[in-house]
Protein backbone atom coordinates (compact mmCIF):
# COMPACT_ATOMS: atom_id res chain seq x y z
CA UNK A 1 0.00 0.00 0.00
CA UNK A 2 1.21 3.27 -0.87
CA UNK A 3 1.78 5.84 2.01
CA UNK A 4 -0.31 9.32 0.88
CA UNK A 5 2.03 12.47 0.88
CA UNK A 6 1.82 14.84 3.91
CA UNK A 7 -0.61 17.02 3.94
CA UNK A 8 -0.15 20.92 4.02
CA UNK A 9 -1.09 22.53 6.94
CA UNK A 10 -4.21 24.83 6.06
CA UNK A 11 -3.71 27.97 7.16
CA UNK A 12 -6.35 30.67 7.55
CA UNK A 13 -6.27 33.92 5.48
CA UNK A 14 -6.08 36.17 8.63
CA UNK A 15 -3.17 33.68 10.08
CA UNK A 16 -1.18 34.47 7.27
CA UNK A 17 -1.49 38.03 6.62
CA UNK A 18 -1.13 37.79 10.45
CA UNK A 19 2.32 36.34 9.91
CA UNK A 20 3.07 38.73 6.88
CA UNK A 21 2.73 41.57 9.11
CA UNK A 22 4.93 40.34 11.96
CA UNK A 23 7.71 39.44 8.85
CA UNK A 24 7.56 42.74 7.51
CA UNK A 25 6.96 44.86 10.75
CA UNK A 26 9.66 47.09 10.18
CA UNK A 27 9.15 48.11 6.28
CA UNK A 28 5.20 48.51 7.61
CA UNK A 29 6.55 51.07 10.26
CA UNK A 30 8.84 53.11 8.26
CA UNK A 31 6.13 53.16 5.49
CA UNK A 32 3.48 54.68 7.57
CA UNK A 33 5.61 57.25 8.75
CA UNK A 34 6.63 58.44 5.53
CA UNK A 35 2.99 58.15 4.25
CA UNK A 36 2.08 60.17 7.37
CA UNK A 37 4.74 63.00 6.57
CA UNK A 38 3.85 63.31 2.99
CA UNK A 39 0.25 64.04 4.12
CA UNK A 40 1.30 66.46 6.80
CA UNK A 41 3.65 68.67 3.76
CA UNK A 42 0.84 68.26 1.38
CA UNK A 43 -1.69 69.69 4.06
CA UNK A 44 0.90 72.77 4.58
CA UNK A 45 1.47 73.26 1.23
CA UNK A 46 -2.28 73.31 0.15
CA UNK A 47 -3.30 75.30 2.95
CA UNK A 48 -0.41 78.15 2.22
CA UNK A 49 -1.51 77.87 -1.59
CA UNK A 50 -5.09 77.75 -0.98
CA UNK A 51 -6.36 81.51 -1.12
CA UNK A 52 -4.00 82.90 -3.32
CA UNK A 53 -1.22 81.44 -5.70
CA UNK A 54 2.08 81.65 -4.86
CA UNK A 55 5.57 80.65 -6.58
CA UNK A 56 7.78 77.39 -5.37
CA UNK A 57 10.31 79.54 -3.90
CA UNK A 58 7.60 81.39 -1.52
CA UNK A 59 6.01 77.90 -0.83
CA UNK A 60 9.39 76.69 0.02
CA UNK A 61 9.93 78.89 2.58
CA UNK A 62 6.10 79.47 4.10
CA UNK A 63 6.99 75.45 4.90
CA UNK A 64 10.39 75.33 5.47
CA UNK A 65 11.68 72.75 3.06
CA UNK A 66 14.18 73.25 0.26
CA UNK A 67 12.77 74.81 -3.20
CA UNK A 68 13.62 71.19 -5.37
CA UNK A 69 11.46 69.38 -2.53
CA UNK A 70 8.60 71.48 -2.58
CA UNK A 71 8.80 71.11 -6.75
CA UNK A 72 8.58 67.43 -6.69
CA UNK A 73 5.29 67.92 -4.30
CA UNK A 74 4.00 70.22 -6.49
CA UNK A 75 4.82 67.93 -9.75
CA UNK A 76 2.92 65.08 -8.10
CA UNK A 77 0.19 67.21 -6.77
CA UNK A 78 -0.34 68.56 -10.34
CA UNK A 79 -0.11 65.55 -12.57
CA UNK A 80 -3.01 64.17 -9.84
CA UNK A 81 -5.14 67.20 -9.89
CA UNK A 82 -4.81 69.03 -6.93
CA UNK A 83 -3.08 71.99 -7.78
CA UNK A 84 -2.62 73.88 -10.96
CA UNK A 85 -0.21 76.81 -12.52
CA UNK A 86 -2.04 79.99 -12.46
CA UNK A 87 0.09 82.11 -14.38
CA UNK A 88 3.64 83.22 -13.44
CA UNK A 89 5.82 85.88 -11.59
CA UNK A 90 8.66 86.78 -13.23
CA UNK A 91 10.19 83.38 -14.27
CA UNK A 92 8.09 81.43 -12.23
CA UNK A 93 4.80 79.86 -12.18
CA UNK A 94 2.31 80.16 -9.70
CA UNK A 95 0.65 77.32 -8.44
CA UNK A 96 -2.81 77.52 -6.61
CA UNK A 97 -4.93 74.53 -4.90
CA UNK A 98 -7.62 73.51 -6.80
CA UNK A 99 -11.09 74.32 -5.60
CA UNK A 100 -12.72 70.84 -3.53
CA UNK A 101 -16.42 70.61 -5.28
């Protein structure tokens, strides 16, 4: 008589995404905290940008973060939707929030 292979051990959907989160507990961590610091800079920048538009440079330093960092934000926040160039000042556009309908 033939002896029937072992069988896996079934695990439950909840046990293993249970056991996913305690491998990966550190990349979860540092993950949320970025997540959580790109919302608080994109609530800063929106709220400085919200009334009136205002040029990366100003932005930059209404939030204290260097001008390139601020331009990526805004890059992202454009090709998404959220803000757009409303003209310029001198050699640089102004960016405003868009209006929440």
């Amino acid at each position: 008589m033939a002896t029937q292979p072992a069988q896996k051990e079934k695990v439950s959907r909840g046990e293993m995404l249970k056991r996913l989160r305690a491998e990966h507990a550190e990349t979860v961590t540092r993950t949320q905290a970025l997540l959580k610091e790109q919302k608080r800079v994109q609530k800063e920048i929106c709220q400085f940008i919200r009334e009136n538009p205002k040029t990366v440079p100003e932005i930059a330093e209404a939030v204290g973060m260097p001008s390139n960092e601020v331009l990526w934000y805004l890059a992202s926040y454009k090709k998404y939707g959220i803000v757009v160039e409303d003209g310029m000042c001198a050699d640089y556009p102004l960016y405003k929030k868009i209006e929440e309908k």
